[in-house]
Protein backbone atom coordinates (compact mmCIF):
# COMPACT_ATOMS: atom_id res chain seq x y z
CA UNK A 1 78.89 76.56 76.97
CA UNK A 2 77.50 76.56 80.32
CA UNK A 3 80.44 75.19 81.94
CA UNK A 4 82.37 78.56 80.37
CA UNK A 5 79.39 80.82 81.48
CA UNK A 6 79.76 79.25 85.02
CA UNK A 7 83.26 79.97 85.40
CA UNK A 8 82.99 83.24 83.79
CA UNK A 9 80.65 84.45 86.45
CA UNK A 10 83.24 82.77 89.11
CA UNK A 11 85.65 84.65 88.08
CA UNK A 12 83.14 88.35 87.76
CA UNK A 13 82.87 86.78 91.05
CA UNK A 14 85.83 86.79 92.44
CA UNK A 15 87.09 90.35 90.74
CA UNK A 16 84.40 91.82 92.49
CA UNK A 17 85.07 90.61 95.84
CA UNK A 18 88.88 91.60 95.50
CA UNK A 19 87.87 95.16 94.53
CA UNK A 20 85.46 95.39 97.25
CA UNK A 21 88.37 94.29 99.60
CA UNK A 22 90.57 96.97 98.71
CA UNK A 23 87.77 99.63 98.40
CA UNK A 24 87.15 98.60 102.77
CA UNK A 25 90.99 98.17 102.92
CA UNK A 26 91.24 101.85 101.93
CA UNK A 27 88.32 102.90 103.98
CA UNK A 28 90.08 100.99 106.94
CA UNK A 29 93.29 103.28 106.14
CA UNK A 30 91.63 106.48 106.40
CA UNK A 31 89.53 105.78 109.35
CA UNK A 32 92.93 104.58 111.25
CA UNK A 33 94.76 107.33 110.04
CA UNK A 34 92.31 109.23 111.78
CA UNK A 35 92.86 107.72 114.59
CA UNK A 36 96.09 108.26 114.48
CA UNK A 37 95.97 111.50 114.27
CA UNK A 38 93.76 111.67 117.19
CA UNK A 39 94.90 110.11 120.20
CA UNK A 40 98.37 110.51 122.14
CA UNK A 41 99.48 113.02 125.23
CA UNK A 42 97.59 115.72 123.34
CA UNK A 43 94.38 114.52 122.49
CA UNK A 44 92.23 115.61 119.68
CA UNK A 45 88.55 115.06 118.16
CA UNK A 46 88.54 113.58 115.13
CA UNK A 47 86.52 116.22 113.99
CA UNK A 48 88.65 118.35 115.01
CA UNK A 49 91.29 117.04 113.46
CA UNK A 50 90.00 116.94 110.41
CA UNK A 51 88.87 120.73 110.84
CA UNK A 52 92.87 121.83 111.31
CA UNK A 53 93.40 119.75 107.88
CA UNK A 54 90.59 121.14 106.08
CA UNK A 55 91.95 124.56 107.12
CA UNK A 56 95.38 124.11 105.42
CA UNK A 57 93.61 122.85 102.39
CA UNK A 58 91.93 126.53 102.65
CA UNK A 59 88.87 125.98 104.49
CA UNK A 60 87.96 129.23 106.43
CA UNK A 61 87.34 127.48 109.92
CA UNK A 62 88.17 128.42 113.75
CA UNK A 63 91.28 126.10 115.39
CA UNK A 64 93.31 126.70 118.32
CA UNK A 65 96.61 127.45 116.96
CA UNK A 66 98.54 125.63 119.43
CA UNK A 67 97.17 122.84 118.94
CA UNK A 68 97.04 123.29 115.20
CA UNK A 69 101.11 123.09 115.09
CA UNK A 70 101.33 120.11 117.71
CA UNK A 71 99.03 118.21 114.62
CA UNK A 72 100.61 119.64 111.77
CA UNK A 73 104.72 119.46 113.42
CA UNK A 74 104.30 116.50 115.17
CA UNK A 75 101.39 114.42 114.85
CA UNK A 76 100.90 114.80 111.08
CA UNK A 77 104.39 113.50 109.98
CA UNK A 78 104.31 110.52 112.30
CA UNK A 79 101.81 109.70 110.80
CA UNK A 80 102.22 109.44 107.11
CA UNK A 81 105.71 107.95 107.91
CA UNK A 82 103.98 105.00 109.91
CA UNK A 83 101.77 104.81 106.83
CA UNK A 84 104.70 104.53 104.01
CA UNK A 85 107.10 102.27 106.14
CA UNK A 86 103.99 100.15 107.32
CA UNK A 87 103.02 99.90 103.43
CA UNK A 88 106.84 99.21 102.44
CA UNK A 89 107.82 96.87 104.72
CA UNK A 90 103.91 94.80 103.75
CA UNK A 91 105.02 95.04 100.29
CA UNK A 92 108.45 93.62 100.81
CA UNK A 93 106.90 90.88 102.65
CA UNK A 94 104.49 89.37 99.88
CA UNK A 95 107.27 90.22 97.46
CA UNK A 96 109.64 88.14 99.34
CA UNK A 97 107.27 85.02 99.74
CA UNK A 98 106.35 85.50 96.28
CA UNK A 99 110.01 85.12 95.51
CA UNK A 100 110.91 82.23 97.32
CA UNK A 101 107.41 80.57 97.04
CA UNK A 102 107.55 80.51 101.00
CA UNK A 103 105.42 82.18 103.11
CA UNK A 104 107.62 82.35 105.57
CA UNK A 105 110.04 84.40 104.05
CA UNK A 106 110.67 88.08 105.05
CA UNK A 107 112.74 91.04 104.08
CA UNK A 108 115.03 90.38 106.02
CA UNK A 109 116.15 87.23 104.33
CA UNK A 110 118.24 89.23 101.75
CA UNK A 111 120.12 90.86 104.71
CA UNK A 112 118.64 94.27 104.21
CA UNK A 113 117.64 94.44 108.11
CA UNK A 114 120.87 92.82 109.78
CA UNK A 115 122.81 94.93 107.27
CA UNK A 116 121.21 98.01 108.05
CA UNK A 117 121.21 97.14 112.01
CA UNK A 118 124.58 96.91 111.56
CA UNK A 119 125.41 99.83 109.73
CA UNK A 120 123.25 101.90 112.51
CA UNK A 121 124.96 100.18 115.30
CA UNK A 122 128.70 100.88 113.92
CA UNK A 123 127.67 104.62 113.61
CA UNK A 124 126.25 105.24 117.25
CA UNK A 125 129.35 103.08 118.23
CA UNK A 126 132.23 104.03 116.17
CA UNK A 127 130.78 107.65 115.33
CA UNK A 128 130.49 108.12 119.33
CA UNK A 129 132.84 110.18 119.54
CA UNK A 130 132.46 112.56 116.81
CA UNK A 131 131.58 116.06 117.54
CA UNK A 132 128.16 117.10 115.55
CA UNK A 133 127.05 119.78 117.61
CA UNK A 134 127.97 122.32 114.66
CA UNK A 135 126.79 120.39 112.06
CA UNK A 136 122.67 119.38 113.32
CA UNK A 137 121.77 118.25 109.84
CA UNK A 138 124.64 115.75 109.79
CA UNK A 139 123.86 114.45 113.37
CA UNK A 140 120.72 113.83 112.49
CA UNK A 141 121.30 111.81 109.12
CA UNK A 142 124.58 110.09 110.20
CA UNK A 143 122.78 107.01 111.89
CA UNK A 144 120.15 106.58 109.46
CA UNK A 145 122.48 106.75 106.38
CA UNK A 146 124.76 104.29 107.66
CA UNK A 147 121.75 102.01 108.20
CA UNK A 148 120.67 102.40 104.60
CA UNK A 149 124.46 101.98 103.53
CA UNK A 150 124.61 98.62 104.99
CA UNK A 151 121.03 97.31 104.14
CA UNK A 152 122.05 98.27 100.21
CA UNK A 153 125.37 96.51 100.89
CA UNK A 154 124.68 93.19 102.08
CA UNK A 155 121.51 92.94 99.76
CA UNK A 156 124.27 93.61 96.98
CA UNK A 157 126.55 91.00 98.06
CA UNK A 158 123.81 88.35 98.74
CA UNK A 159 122.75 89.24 95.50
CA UNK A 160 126.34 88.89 93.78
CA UNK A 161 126.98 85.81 95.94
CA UNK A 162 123.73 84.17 94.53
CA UNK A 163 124.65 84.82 91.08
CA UNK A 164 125.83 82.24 89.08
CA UNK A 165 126.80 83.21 85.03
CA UNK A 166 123.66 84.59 83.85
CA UNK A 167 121.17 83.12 86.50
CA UNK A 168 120.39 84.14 90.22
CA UNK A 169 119.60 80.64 92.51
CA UNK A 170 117.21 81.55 94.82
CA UNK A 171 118.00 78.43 97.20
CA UNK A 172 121.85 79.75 97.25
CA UNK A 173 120.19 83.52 97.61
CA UNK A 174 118.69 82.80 100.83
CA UNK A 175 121.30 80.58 102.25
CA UNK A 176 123.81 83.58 102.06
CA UNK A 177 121.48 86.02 103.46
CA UNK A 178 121.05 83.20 106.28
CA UNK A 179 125.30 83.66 106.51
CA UNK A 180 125.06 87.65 106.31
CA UNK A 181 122.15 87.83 109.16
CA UNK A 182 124.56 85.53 111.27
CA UNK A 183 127.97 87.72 110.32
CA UNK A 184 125.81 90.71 110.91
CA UNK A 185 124.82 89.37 114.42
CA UNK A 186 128.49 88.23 115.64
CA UNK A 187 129.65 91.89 114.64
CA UNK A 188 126.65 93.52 116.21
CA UNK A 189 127.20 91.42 119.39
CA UNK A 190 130.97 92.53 119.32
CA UNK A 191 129.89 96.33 119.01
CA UNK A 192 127.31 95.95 121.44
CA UNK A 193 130.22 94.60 123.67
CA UNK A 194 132.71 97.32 123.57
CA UNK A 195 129.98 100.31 123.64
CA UNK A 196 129.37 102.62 126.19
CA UNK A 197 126.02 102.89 128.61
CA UNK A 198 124.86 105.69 126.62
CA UNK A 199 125.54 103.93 123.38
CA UNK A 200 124.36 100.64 124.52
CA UNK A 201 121.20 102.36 125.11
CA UNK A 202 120.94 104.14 121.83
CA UNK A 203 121.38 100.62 119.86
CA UNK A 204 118.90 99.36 122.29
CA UNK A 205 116.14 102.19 121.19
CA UNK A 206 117.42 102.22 117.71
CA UNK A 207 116.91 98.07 117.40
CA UNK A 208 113.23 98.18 119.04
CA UNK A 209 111.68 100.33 116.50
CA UNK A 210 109.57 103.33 116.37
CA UNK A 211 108.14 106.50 114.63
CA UNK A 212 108.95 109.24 117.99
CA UNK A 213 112.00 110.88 115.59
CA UNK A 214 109.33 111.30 112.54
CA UNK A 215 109.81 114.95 111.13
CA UNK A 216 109.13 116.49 107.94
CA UNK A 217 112.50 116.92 107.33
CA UNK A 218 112.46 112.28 107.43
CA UNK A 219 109.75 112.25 105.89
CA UNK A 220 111.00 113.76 102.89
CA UNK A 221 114.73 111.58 103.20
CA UNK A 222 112.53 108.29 103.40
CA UNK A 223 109.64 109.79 100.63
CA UNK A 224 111.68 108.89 97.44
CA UNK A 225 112.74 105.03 98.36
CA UNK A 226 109.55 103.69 99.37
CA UNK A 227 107.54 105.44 97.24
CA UNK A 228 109.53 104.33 94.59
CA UNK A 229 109.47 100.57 95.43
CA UNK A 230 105.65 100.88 95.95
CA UNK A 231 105.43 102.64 92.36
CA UNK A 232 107.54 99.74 90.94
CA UNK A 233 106.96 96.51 92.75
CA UNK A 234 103.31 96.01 91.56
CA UNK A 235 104.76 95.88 87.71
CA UNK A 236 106.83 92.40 88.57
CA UNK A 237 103.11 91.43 89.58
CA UNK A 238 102.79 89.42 86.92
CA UNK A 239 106.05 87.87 86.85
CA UNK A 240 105.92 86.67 90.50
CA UNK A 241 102.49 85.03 89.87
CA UNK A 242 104.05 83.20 87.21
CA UNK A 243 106.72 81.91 89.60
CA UNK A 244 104.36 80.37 91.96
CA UNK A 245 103.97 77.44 89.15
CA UNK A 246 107.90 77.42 89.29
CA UNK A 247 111.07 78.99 88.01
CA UNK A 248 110.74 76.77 84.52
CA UNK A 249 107.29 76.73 84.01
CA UNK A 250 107.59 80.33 84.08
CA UNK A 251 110.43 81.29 81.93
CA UNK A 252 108.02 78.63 79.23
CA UNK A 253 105.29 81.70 79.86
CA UNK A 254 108.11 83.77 78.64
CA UNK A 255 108.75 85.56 81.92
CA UNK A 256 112.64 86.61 82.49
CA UNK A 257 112.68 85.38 85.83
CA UNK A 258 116.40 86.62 86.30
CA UNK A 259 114.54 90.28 85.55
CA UNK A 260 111.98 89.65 88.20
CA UNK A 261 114.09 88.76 90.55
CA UNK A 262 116.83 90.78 90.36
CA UNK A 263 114.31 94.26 90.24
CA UNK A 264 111.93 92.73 92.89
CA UNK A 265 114.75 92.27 95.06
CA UNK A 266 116.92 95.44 94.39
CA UNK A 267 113.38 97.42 95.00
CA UNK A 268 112.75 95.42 98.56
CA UNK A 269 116.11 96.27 99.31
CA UNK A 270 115.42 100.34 98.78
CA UNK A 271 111.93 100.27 100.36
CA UNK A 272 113.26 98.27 103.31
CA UNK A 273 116.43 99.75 104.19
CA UNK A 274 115.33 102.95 103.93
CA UNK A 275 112.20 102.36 106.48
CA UNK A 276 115.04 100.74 109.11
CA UNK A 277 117.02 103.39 108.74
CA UNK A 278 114.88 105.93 109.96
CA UNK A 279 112.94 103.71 112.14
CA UNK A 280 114.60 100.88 113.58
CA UNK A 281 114.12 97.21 113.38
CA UNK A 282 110.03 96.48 112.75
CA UNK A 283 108.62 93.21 113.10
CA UNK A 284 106.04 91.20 111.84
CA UNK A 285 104.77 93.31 109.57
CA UNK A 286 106.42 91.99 106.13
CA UNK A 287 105.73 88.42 107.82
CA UNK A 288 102.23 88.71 108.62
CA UNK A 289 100.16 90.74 106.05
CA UNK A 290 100.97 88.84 103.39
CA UNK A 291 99.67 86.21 105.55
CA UNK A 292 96.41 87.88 106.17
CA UNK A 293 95.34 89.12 103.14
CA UNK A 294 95.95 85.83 100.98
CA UNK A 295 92.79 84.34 103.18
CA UNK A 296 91.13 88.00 102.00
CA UNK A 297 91.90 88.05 98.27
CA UNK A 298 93.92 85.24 97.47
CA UNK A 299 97.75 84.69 95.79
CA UNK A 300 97.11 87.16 92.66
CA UNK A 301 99.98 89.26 93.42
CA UNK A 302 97.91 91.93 91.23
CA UNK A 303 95.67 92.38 94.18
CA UNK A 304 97.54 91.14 96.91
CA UNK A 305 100.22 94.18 96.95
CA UNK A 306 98.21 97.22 96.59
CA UNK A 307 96.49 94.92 99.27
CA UNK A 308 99.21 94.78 101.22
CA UNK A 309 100.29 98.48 101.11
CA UNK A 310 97.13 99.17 102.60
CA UNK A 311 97.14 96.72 104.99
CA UNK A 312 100.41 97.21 106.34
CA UNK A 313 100.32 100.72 106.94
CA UNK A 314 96.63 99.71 108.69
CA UNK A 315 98.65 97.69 110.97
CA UNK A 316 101.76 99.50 111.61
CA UNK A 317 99.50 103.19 112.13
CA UNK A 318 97.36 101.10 114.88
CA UNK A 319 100.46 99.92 116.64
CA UNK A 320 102.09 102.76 117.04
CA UNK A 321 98.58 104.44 118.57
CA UNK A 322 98.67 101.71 120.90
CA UNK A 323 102.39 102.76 121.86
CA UNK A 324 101.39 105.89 122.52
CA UNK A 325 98.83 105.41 124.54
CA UNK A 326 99.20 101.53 126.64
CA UNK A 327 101.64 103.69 128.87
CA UNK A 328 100.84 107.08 128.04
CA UNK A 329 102.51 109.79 129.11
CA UNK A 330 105.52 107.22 128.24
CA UNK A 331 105.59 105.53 125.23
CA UNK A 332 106.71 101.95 124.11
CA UNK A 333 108.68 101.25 120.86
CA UNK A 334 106.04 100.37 118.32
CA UNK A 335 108.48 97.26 117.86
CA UNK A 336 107.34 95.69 120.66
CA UNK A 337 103.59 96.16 120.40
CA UNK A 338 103.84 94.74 116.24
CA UNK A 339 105.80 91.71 118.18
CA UNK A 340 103.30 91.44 121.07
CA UNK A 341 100.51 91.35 118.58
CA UNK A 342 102.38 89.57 115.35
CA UNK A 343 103.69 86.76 117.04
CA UNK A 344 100.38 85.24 118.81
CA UNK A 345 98.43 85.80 115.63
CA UNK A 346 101.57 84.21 113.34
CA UNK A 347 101.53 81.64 115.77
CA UNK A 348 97.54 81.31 115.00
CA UNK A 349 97.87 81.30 111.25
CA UNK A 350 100.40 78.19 111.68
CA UNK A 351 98.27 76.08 113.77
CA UNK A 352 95.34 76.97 111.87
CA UNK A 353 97.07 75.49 108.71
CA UNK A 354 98.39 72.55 110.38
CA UNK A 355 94.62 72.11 111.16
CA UNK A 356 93.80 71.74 107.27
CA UNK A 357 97.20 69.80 106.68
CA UNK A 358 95.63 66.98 108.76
């Protein structure tokens, strides 16, 4: 009996300290957000800030109105696209290494990333030379679908590829999206080769990453695949911590692991390809908030992706303040500051295992 008491309380414990995480994960979110919103070639307050959103919420209160449509055009969207991508790609991450039992893995290792860098890189290359000066909407989605086109399409044939009768082999799954990142590569490399300067540097903005073309009008094209995946990923919660004891021991618990799979990958696939298409090639942030937050809260994929969503968009929301302002009144692609930053600490979170290995 008191053996049971004891590890009752362990376990009151430990559901307390994993609320408590996410209750300062979410107050972490709103005070970044702030930030955010705050800094960057026009400068506000946060109070002030906050006064221009109070007043759309219908708050009687004074605001310049400049200034009021720099936040609310310009500012504003960037922001709550860094949050959802940062959030989507986090979420794809611990999905991923939940999948593969690896915590190494990534998005990307499904060929959503290399498939949608190539489908943006054939558009600014092969759609150079179409004329879409009458047609603004369609210039403005033409690179972004094709990215999301070619994400969905090599996760699909990965997928098919890996599929063997009635069962998906997850060892055979990530060996093909191994082959489809290097096809993707060699045909990206032989674009890259026969573009022009302008194009050249157009794939070379597009591939660093960043949140400078966020609109409303994005923000609303991106809304509905992210969103989605982050409605619908935490329900295979259950399923992926089942497949951390293994693939048999979980179809024993009576988990349909081919179910889990196939729906955790198809949503990583939307939530990822959608963010690269409209942002550009993002590192390190699928790879290294899972990472993070399992010394926070632990494996419990019931906590560690509402965790992550958090997290991530934490991250991506501060990098892409520093990008604004490390070189202000220039600004760097907020791919190189989540590399610059994700790579060191990655590189700390290895040796800091092998430590404990030893």
């Amino acid at each position: 009996m008191m053996a049971e008491a004891s590890a009752m309380h362990a376990t009151e414990r430990l559901a307390r300290a994993r609320r408590n995480a996410i209750i300062l994960l979410a107050a972490l979110f709103v005070a970044v957000a702030l930030l955010s919103l705050s800094v960057g070639p026009a400068a506000f307050a946060p109070h002030e800030a906050l006064a221009v959103l109070a007043r759309r919420l219908g708050f009687d209160l004074a605001v310049d109105e400049r200034r009021e449509a720099v936040l609310l055009a310009i500012r504003l969207p960037r922001v709550l696209l860094g949050a959802m991508v940062g959030a989507g790609l986090a979420v794809a991450g611990a999905v991923m290494q939940g999948i593969f039992r690896n915590p190494l893995a990534d998005p990307g290792l499904v060929g959503v990333s290399s498939g949608a860098a190539l489908g943006a890189v054939a558009a600014i290359v092969v759609g150079g030379e179409m004329n879409f000066a009458a047609r603004p909407t369609s210039a403005l989605f033409f690179i972004p679908c094709a990215a999301f086109a070619g994400g969905l399409i090599t996760t699909a044939f990965v997928l098919r590829f890996a599929r063997a009768g009635a069962r998906t082999d997850a060892a055979t799954m990530l060996l093909a999206g191994i082959a489809i990142n290097a096809l993707s590569g060699s045909a990206i490399g032989f674009l890259t080769y026969i573009a022009t300067d302008v194009q050249l540097r157009d794939i070379a903005f597009w591939s660093l990453g960043g949140l400078s073309g966020a609109t409303w009008t994005t923000l609303l094209a991106v809304a509905p695949f992210v969103l989605t995946a982050l409605l619908l990923l935490p329900r295979v919660a259950g399923g992926l911590n089942a497949l951390l004891l293994g693939e048999a021991e979980a179809g024993h618990l009576g988990i349909d692991v081919e179910s889990v799979k196939r729906r955790a990958v198809i949503l990583v696939a939307l939530s990822v390809g959608a963010s690269v298409a409209f942002t550009g090639a993002i590192g390190f942030i699928g790879l290294v908030t899972p990472h993070l937050l399992r010394l926070i809260i632990g494996p419990d994929h019931r906590w560690l992706l509402p965790g992550a969503a958090l997290l991530g968009a934490c991250l991506l929301l501060a990098a892409d303040a520093a990008a604004r302002t490390l070189v202000a009144p220039a600004e760097l692609p907020v791919g190189v500051v989540t590399a610059l930053i994700g790579a060191p600490f990655f590189l700390w979170l290895l040796a800091r295992n092998r430590r404990r290995a030893v």
